[in-house]
Protein backbone atom coordinates (compact mmCIF):
# COMPACT_ATOMS: atom_id res chain seq x y z
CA UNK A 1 -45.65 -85.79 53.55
CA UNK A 2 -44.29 -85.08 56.92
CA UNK A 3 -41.38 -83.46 55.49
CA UNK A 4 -44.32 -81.00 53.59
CA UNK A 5 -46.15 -80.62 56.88
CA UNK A 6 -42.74 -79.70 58.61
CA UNK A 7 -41.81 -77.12 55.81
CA UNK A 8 -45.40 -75.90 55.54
CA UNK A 9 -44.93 -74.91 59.29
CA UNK A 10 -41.69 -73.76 59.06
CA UNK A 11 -42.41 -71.37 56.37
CA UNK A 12 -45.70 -69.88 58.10
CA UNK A 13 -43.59 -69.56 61.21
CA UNK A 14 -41.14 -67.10 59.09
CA UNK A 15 -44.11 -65.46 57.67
CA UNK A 16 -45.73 -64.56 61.41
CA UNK A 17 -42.11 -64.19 62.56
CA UNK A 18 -42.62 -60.97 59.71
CA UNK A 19 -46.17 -60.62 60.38
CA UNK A 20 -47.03 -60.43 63.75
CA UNK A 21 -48.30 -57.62 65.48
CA UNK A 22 -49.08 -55.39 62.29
CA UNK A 23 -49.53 -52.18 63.81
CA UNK A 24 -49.85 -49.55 60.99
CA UNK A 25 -48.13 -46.99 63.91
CA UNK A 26 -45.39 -44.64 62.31
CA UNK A 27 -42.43 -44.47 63.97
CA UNK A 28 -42.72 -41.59 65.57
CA UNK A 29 -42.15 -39.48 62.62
CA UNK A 30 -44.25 -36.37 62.14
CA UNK A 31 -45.76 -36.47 58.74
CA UNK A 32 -48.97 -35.79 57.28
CA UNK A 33 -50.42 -38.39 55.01
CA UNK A 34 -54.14 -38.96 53.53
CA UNK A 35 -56.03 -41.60 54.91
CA UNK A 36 -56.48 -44.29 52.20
CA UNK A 37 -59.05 -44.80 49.74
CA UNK A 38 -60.18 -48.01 47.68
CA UNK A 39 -57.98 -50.80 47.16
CA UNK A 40 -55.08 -49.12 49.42
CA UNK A 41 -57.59 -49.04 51.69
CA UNK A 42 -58.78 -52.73 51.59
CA UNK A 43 -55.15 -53.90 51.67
CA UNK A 44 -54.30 -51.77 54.85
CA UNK A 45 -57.55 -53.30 56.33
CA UNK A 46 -56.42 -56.61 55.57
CA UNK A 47 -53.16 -56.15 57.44
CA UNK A 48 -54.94 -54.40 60.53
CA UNK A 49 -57.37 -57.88 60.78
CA UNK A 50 -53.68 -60.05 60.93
CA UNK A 51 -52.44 -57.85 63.64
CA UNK A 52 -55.68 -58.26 65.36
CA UNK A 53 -55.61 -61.87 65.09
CA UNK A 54 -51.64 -62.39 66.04
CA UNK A 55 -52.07 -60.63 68.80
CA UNK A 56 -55.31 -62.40 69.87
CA UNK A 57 -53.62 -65.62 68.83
CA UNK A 58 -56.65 -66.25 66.61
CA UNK A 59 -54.56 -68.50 64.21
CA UNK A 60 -58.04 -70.07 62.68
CA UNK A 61 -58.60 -66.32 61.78
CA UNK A 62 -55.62 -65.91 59.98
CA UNK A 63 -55.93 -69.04 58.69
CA UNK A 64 -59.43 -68.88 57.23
CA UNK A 65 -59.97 -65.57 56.60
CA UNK A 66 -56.88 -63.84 55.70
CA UNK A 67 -54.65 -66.44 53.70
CA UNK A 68 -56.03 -67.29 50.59
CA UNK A 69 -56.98 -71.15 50.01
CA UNK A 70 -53.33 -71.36 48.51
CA UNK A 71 -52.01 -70.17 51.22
CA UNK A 72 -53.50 -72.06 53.89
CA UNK A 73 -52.77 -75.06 52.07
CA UNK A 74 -48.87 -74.53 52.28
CA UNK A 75 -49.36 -73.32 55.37
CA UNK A 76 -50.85 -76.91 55.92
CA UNK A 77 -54.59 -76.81 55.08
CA UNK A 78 -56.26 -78.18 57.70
CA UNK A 79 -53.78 -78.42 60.44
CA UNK A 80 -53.36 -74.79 59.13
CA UNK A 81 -54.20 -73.33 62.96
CA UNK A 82 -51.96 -75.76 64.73
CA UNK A 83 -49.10 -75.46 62.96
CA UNK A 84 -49.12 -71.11 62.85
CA UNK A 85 -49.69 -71.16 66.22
CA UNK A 86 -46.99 -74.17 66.92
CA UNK A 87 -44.66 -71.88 64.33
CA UNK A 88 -45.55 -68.68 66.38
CA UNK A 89 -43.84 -69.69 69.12
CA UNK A 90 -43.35 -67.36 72.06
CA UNK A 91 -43.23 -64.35 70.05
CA UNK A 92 -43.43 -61.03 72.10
CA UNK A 93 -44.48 -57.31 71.32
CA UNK A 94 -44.44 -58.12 67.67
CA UNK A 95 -45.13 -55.30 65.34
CA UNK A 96 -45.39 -54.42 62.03
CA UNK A 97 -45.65 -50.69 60.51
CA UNK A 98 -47.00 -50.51 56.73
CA UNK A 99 -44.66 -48.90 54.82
CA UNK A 100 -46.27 -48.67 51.39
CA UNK A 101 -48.80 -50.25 49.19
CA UNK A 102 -48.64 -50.80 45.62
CA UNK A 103 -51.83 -52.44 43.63
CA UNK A 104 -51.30 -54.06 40.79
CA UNK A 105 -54.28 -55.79 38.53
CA UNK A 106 -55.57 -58.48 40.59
CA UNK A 107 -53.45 -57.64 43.52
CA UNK A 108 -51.59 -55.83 45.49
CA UNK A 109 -48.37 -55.49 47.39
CA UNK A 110 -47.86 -54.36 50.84
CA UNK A 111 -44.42 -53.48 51.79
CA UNK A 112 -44.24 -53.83 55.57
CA UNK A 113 -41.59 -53.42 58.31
CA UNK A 114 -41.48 -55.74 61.45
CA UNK A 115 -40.64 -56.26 64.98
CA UNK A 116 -40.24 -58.28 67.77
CA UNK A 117 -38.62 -57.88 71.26
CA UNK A 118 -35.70 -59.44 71.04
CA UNK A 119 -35.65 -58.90 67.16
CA UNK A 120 -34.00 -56.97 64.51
CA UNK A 121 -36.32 -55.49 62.21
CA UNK A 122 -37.12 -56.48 59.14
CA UNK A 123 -38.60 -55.37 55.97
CA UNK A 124 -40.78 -57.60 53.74
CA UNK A 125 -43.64 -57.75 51.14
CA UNK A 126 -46.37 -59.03 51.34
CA UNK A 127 -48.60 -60.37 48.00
CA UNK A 128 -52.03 -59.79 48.64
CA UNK A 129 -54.49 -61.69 46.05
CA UNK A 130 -58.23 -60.09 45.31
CA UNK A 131 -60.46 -63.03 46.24
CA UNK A 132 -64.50 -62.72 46.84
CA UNK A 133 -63.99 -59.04 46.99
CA UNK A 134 -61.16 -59.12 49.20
CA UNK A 135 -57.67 -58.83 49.63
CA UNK A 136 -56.20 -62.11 50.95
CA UNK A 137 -52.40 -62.50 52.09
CA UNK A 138 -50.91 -65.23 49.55
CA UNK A 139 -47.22 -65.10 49.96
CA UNK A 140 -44.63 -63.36 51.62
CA UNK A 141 -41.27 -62.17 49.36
């Protein structure tokens, strides 16, 4: 069980490691894009409320309301808040730009690149689930 608990917070700690900060910023890039509609829309939301809450260190947040139940359960269930914000660490001027979203029945997929000082960056996706209306962060790939 320990060895679970240890994983559990070993993985989330990777997952913030991608996640935190979750600015949808470009990179200084002049473009002109469409602000997003509908599910796009919701899934972009969903990431702006986890870079609110890493960089508030509002771990019950993330926990509660933007992992789904699966989620927080690998991510330890209860001890959920505890072990993100053991996990988290000391991590500074974390960021994460949205790259591109693609929905898929269900779901949806939000391919984000992240930051940290001290960091390289890196590029992940995230697998949102559609839960109560909702797009909820279930894994990261």
């Amino acid at each position: 069980m320990l060895r679970r608990v240890k994983r559990a917070g070993l993985t989330v700690g990777l997952v913030l490691l991608s996640l935190a900060g979750c600015s949808l910023g470009s990179d200084g890039e002049k473009t002109k894009t469409e602000a997003a509609k509908g599910a796009p829309s919701q899934v972009a939301a969903t990431v702006q409320a986890l870079d609110k809450a890493v960089r508030a260190g509002d771990w019950r947040t993330v926990c509660d309301r933007l992992f789904t139940t699966s989620a927080r359960a690998r991510a330890g269930g209860r001890d959920c808040p505890r072990l993100v914000r053991s996990s988290a660490g000391s991590l500074s001027g974390a960021r994460i730009e949205l790259v591109g979203i693609e929905v898929k029945k269900g779901g949806a997929e939000a391919r984000v690149r992240s930051r940290a000082r001290g960091q390289s960056a890196l590029t992940d996706t995230l697998v949102l689930r559609r839960v109560g209306g909702r797009y909820r962060i279930d894994a990261l790939r």
